[in-house]
N, C-alpha and C. Protein backbone atom coordinates (compact mmCIF):
# COMPACT_ATOMS: atom_id res chain seq x y z
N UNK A 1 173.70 104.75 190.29
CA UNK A 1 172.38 105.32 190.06
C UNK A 1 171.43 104.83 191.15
N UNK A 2 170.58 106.18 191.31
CA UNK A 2 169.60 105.04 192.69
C UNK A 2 168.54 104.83 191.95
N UNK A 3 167.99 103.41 192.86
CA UNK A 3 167.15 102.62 192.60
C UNK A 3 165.48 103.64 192.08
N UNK A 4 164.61 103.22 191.33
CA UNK A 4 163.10 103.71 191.46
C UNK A 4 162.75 103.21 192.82
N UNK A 5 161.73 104.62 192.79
CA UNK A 5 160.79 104.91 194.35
C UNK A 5 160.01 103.61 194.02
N UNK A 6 159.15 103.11 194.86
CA UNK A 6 158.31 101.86 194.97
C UNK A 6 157.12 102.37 193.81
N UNK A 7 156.81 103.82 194.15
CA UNK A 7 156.15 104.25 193.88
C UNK A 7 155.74 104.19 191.93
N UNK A 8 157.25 104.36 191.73
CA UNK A 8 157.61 104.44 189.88
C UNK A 8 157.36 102.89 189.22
N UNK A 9 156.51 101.81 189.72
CA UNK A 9 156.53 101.24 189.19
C UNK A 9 155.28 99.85 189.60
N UNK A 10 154.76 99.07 188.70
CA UNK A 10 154.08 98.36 189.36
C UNK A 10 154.58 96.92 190.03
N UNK A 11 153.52 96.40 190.94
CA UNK A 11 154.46 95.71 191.71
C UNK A 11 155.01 94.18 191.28
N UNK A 12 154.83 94.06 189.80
CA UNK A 12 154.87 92.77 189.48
C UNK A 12 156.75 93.22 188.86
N UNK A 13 157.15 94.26 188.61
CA UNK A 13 158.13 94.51 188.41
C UNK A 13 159.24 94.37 189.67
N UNK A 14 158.73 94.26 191.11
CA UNK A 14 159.54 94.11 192.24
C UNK A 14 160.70 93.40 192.20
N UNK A 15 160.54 91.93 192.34
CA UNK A 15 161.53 90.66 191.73
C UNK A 15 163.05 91.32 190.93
N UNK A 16 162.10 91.37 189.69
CA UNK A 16 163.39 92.57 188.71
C UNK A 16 164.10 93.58 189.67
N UNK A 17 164.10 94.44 189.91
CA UNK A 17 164.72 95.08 190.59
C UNK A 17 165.39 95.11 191.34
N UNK A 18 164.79 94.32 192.67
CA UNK A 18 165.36 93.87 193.86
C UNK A 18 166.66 92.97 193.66
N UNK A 19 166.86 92.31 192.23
CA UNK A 19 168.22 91.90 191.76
C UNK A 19 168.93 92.62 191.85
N UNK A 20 168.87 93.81 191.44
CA UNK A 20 169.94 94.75 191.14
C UNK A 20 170.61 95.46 192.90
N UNK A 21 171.69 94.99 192.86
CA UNK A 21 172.25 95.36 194.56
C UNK A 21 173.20 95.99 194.58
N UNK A 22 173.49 97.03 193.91
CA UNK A 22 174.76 98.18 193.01
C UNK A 22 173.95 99.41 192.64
N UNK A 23 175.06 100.41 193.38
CA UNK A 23 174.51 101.47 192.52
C UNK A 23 175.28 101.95 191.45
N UNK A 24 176.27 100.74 190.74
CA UNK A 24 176.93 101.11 189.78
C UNK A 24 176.11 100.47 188.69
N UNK A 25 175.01 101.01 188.32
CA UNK A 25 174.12 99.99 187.19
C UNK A 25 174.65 99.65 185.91
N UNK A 26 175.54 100.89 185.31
CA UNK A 26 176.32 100.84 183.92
C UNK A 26 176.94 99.44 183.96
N UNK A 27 177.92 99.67 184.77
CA UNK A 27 179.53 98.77 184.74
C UNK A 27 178.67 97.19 185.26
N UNK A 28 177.45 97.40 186.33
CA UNK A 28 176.91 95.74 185.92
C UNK A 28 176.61 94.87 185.18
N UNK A 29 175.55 96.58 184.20
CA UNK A 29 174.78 95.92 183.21
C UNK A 29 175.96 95.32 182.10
N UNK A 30 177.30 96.31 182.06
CA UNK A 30 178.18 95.63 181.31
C UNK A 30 178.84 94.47 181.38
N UNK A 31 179.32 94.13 182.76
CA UNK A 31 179.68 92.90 183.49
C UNK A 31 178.83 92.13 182.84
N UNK A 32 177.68 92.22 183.07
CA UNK A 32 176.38 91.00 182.95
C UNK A 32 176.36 90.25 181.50
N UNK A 33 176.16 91.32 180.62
CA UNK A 33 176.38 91.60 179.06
C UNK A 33 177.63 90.40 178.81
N UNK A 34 178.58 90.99 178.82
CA UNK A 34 179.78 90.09 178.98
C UNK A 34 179.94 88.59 179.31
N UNK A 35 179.20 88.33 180.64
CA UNK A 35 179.26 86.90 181.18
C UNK A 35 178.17 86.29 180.47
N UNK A 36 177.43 86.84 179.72
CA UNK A 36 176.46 86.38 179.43
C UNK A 36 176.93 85.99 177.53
N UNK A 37 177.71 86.67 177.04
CA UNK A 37 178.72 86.53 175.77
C UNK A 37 179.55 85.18 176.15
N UNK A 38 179.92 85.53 177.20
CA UNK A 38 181.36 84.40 177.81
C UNK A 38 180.61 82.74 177.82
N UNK A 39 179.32 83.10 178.91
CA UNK A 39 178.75 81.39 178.84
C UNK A 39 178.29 80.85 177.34
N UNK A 40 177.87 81.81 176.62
CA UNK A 40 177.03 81.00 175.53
C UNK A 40 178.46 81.11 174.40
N UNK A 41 179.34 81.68 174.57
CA UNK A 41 180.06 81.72 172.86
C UNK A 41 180.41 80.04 172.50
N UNK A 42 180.60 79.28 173.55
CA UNK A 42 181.02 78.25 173.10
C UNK A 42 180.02 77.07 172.85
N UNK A 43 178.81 77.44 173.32
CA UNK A 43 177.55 76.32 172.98
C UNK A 43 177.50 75.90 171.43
N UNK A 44 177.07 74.85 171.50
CA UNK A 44 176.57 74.29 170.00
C UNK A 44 175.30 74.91 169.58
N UNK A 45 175.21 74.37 168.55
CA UNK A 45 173.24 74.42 168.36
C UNK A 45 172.59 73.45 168.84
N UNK A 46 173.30 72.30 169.23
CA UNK A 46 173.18 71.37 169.88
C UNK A 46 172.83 71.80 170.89
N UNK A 47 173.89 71.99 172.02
CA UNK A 47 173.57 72.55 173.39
C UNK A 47 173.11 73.59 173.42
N UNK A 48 172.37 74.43 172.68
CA UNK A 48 171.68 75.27 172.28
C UNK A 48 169.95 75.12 172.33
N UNK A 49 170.17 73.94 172.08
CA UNK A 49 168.43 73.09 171.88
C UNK A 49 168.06 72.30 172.78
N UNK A 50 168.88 72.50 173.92
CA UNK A 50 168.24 72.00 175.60
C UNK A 50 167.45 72.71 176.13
N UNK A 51 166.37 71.67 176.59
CA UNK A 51 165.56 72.17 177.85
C UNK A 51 165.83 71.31 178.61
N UNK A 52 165.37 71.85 179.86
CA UNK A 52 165.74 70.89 181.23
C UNK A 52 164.25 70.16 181.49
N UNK A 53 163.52 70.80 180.68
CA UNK A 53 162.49 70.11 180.96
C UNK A 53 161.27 70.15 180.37
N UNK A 54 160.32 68.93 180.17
CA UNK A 54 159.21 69.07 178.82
C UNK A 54 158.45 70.69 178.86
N UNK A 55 158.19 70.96 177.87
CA UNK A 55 157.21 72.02 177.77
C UNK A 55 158.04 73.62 177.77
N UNK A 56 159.42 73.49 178.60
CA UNK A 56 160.48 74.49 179.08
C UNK A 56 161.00 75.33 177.98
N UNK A 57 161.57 76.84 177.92
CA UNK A 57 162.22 76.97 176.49
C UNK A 57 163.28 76.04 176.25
N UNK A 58 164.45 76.15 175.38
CA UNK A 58 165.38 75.73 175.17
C UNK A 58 166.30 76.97 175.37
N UNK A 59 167.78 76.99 175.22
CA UNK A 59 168.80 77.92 175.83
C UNK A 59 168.26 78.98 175.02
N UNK A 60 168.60 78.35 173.71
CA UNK A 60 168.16 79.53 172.15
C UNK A 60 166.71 80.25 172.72
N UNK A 61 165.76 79.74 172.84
CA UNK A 61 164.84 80.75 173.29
C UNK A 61 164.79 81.36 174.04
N UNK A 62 165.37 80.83 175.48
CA UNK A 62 165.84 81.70 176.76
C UNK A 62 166.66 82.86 175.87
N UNK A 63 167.49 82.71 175.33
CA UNK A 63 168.27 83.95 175.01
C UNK A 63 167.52 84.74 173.61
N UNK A 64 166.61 84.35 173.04
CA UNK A 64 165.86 85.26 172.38
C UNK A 64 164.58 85.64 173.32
N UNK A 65 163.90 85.30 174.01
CA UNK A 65 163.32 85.97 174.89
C UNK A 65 164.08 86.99 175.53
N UNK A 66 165.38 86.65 176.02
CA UNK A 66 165.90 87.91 176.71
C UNK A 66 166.12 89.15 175.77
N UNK A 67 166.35 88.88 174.36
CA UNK A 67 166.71 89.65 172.89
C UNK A 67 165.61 90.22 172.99
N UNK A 68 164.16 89.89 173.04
CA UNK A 68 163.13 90.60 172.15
C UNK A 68 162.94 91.47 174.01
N UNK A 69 162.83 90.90 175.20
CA UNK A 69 162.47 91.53 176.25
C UNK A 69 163.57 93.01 175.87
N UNK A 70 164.84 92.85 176.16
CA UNK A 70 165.71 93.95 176.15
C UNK A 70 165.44 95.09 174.87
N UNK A 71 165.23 94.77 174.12
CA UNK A 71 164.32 95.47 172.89
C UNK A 71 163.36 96.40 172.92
N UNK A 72 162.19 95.35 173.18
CA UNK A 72 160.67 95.65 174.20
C UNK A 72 161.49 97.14 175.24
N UNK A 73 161.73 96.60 176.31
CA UNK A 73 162.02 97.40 176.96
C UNK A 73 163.17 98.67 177.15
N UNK A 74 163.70 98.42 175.80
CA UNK A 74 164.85 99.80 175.32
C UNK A 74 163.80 100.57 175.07
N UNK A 75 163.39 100.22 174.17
CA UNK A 75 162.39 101.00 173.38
C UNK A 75 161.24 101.86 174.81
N UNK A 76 160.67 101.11 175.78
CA UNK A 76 160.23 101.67 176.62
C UNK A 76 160.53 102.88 177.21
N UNK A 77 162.07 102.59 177.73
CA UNK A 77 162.95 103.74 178.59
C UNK A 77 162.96 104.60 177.11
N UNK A 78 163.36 104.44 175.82
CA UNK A 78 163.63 105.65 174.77
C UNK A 78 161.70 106.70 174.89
N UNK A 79 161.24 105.65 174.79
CA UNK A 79 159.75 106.44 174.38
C UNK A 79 159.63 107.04 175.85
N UNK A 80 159.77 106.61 177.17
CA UNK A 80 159.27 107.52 178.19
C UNK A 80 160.05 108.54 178.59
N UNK A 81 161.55 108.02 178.20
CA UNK A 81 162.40 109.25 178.76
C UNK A 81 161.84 110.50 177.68
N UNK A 82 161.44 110.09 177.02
CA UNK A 82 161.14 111.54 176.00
C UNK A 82 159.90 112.37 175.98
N UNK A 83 159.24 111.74 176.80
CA UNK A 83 158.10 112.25 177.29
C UNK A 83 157.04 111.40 176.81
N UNK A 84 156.84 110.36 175.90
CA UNK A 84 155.38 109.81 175.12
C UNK A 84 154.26 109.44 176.40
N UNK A 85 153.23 110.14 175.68
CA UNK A 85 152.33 110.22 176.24
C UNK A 85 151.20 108.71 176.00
N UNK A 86 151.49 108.24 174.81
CA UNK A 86 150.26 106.97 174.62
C UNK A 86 150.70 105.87 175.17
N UNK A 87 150.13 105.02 175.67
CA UNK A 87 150.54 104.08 176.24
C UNK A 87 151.11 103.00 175.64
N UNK A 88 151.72 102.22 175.99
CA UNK A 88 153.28 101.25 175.51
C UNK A 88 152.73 100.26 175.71
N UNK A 89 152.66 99.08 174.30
CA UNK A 89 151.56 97.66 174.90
C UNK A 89 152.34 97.03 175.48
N UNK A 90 152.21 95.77 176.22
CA UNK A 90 152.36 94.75 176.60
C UNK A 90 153.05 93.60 175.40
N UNK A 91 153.25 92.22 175.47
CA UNK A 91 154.00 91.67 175.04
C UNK A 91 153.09 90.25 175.78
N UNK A 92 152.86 89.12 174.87
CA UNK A 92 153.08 87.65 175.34
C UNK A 92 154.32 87.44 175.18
N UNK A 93 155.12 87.01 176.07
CA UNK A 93 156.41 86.34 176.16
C UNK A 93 156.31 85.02 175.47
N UNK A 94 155.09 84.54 175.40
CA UNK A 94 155.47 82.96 174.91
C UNK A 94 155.01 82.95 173.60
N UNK A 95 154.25 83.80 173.03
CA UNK A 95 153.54 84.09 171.28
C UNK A 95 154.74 84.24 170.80
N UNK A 96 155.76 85.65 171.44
CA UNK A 96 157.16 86.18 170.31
C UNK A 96 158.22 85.16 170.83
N UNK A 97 158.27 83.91 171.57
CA UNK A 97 159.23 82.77 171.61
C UNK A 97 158.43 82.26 170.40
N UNK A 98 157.57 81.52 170.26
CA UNK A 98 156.71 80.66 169.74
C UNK A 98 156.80 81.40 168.23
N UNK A 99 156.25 82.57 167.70
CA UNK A 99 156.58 83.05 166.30
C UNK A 99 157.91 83.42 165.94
N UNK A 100 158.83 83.39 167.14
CA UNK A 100 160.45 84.15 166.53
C UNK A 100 160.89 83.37 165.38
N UNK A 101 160.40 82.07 165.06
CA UNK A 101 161.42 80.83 164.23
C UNK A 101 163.13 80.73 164.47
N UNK A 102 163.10 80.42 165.73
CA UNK A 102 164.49 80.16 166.16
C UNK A 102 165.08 79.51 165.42
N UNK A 103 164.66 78.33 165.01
CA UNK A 103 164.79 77.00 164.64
C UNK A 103 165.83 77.24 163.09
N UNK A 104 164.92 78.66 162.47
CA UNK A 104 165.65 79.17 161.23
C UNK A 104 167.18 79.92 161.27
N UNK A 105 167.38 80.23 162.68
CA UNK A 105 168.55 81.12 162.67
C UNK A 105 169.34 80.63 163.54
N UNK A 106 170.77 81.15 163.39
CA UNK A 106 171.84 80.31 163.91
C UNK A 106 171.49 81.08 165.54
N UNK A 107 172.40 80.17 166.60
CA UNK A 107 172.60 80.45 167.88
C UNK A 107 173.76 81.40 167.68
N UNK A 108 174.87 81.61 167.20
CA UNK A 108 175.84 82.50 166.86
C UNK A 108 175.35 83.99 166.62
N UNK A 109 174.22 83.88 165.97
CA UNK A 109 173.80 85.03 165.07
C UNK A 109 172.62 85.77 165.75
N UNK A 110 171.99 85.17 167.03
CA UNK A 110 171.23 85.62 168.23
C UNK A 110 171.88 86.04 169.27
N UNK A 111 173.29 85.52 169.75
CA UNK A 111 174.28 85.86 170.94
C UNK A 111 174.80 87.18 169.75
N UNK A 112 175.11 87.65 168.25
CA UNK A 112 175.42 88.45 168.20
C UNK A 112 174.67 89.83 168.46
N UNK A 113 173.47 89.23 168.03
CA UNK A 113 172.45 90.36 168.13
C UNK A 113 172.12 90.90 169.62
N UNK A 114 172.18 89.66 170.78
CA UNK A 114 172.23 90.04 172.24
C UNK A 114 173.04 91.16 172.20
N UNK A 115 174.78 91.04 171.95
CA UNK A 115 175.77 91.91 172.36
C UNK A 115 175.50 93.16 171.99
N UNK A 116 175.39 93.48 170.55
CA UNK A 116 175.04 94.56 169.98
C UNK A 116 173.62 95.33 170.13
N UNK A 117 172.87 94.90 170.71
CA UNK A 117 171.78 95.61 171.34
C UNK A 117 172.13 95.97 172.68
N UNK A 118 172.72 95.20 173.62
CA UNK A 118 173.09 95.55 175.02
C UNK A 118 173.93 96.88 174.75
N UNK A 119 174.79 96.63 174.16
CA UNK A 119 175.72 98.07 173.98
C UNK A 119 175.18 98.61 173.65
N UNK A 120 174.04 98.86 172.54
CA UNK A 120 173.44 100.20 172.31
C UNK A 120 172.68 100.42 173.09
N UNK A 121 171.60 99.65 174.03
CA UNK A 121 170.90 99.74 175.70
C UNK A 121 171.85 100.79 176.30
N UNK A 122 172.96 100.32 176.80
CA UNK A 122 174.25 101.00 177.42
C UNK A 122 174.54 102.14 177.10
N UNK A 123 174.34 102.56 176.02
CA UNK A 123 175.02 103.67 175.46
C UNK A 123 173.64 104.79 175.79
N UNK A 124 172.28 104.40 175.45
CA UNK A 124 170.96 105.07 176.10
C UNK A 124 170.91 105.38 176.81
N UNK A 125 170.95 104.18 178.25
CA UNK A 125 170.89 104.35 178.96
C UNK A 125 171.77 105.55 179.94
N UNK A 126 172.95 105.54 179.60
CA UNK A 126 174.09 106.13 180.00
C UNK A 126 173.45 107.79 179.73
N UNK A 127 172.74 107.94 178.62
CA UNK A 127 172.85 109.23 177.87
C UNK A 127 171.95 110.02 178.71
N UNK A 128 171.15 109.49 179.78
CA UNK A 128 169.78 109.76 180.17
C UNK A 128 169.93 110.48 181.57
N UNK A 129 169.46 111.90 181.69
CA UNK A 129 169.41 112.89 183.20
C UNK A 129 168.86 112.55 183.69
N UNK A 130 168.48 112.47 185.13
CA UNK A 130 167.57 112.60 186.19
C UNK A 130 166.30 113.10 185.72
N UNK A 131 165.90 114.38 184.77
CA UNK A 131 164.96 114.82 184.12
C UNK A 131 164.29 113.52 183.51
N UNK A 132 165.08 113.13 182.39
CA UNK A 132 164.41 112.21 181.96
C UNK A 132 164.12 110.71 182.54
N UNK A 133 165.21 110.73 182.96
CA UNK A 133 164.61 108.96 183.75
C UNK A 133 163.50 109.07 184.97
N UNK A 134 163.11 110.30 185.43
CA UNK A 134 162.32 110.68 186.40
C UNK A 134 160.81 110.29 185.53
N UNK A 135 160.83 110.69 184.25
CA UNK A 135 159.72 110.65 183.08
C UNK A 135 158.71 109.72 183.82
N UNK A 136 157.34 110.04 183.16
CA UNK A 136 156.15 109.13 183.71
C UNK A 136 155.66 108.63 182.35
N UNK A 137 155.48 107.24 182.17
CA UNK A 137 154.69 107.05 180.86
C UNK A 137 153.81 105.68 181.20
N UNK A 138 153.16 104.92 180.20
CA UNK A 138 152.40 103.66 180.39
C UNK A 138 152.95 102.84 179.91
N UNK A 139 152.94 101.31 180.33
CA UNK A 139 153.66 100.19 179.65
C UNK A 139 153.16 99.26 180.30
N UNK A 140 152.33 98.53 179.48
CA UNK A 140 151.24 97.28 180.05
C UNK A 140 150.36 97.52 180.79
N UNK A 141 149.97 98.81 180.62
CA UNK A 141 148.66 99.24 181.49
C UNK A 141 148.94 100.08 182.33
N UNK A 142 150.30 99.84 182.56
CA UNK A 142 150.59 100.50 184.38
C UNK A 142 151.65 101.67 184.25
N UNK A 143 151.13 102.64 185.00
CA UNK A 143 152.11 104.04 185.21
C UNK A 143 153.63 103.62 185.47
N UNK A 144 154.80 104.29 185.18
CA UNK A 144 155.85 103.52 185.11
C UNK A 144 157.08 104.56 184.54
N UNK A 145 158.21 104.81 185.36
CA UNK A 145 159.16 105.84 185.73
C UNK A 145 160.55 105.10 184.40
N UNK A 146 161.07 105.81 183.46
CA UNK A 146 162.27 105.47 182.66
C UNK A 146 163.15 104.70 183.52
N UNK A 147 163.51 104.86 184.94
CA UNK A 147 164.38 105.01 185.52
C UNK A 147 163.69 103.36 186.09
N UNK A 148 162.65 103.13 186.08
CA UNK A 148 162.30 101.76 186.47
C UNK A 148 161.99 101.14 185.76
N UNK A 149 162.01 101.00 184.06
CA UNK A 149 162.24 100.20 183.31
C UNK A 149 163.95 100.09 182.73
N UNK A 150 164.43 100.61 182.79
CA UNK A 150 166.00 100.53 183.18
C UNK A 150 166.25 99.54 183.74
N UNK A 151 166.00 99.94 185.48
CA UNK A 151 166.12 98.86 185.88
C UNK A 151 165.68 97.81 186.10
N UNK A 152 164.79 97.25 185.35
CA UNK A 152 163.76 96.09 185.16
C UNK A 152 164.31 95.45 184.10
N UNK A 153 164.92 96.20 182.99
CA UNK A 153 165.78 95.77 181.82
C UNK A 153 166.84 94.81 182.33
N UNK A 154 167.74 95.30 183.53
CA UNK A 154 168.50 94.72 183.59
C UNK A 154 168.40 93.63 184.73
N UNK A 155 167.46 93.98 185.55
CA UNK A 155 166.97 92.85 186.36
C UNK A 155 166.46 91.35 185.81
N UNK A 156 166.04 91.82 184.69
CA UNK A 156 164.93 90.85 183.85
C UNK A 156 166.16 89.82 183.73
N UNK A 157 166.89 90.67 183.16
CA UNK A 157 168.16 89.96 182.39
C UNK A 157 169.24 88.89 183.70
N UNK A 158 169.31 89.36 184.76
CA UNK A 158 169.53 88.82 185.45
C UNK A 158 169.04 87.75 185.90
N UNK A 159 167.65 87.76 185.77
CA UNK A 159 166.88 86.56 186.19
C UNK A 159 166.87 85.46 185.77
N UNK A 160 166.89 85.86 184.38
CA UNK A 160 166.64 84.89 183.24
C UNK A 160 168.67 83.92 183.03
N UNK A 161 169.82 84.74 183.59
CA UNK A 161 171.36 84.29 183.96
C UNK A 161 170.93 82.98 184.98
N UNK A 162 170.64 83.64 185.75
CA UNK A 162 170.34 82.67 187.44
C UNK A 162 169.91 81.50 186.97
N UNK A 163 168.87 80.96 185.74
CA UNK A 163 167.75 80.17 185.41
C UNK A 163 169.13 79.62 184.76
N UNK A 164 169.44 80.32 183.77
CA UNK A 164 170.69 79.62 183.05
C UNK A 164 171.42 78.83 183.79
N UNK A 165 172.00 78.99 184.86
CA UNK A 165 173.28 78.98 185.63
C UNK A 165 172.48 77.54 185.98
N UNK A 166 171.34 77.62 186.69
CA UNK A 166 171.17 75.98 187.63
C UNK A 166 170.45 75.38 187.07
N UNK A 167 169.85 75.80 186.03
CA UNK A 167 168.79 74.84 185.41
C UNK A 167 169.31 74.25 184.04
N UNK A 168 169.72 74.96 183.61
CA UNK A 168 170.36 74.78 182.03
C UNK A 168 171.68 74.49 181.85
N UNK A 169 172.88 75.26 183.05
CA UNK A 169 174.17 74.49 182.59
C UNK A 169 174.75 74.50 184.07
N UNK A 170 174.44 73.82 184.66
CA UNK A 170 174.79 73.46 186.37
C UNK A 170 176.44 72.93 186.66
């Protein structure tokens, strides 16, 4: 799939994107999905409840932040590919860490909910023409192409792997 025009998106979304270095986006986002099942199936709740550092999330929140972001932003690409016209709010990232109550639910039972939302992401995403991922809608204020929250979905998600990889389990 090719990338969004510069144009389809605002520029704080750049970063995200510029991850993505394939124009096979499906079979990455699945790859990704996967390695991302593979590192955490064997964590504790223990090793689950690391931060690398004061004030930092812990793994469990890193991976429910990525849960509620991939969510957030399914829901984006569903409402713009379809044409919605009202604008799509915004999100504090650190209010829906901070109210999720991690603390109440297992780490097992958040890596399940990751998998099973990615596949249904996947399965959306997949379903979606040029017509529609071309779509124009609002999301955090800013004009913004299906086809570049897609790939911001999966960029995001990437970002937040990388953080994993050297900061959290090196």
């Amino acid at each position: 799939m090719q990338k969004p025009n510069i144009n389809d998106y605002a520029p704080y979304y750049q970063p995200y994107i510029d991850l993505i270095t394939t124009d096979d986006i499906f079979s990455f986002f699945k790859q990704q999905t996967e390695e991302i099942v593979a590192l955490f199936t064997n964590l504790s709740e223990e090793q689950a409840s690391f931060r690398y550092a004061e004030g930092k999330w812990t793994i469990k929140e890193v991976l429910a932040h990525i849960v509620d972001s991939e969510r957030i932003f399914g829901y984006r690409v569903l409402a713009i590919s379809r044409g919605e016209k009202n604008p799509l709010p915004g999100f504090a990232e650190n209010d829906y860490v901070r109210n999720g109550k991690y603390e109440n639910r297992s780490f097992k039972s958040l890596l399940a909910e990751y998998s099973h939302l990615s596949s249904a992401n996947l399965e959306l995403f997949k379903s979606l023409d040029e017509e529609m991922l071309a779509q124009k809608g609002t999301a955090s204020g800013k004009e913004v192409t299906a086809r570049a929250i897609l790939f911001v979905t999966i960029g995001h998600e990437k970002h937040h792997l990388e953080i994993i990889k050297t900061r959290y389990l090196p």
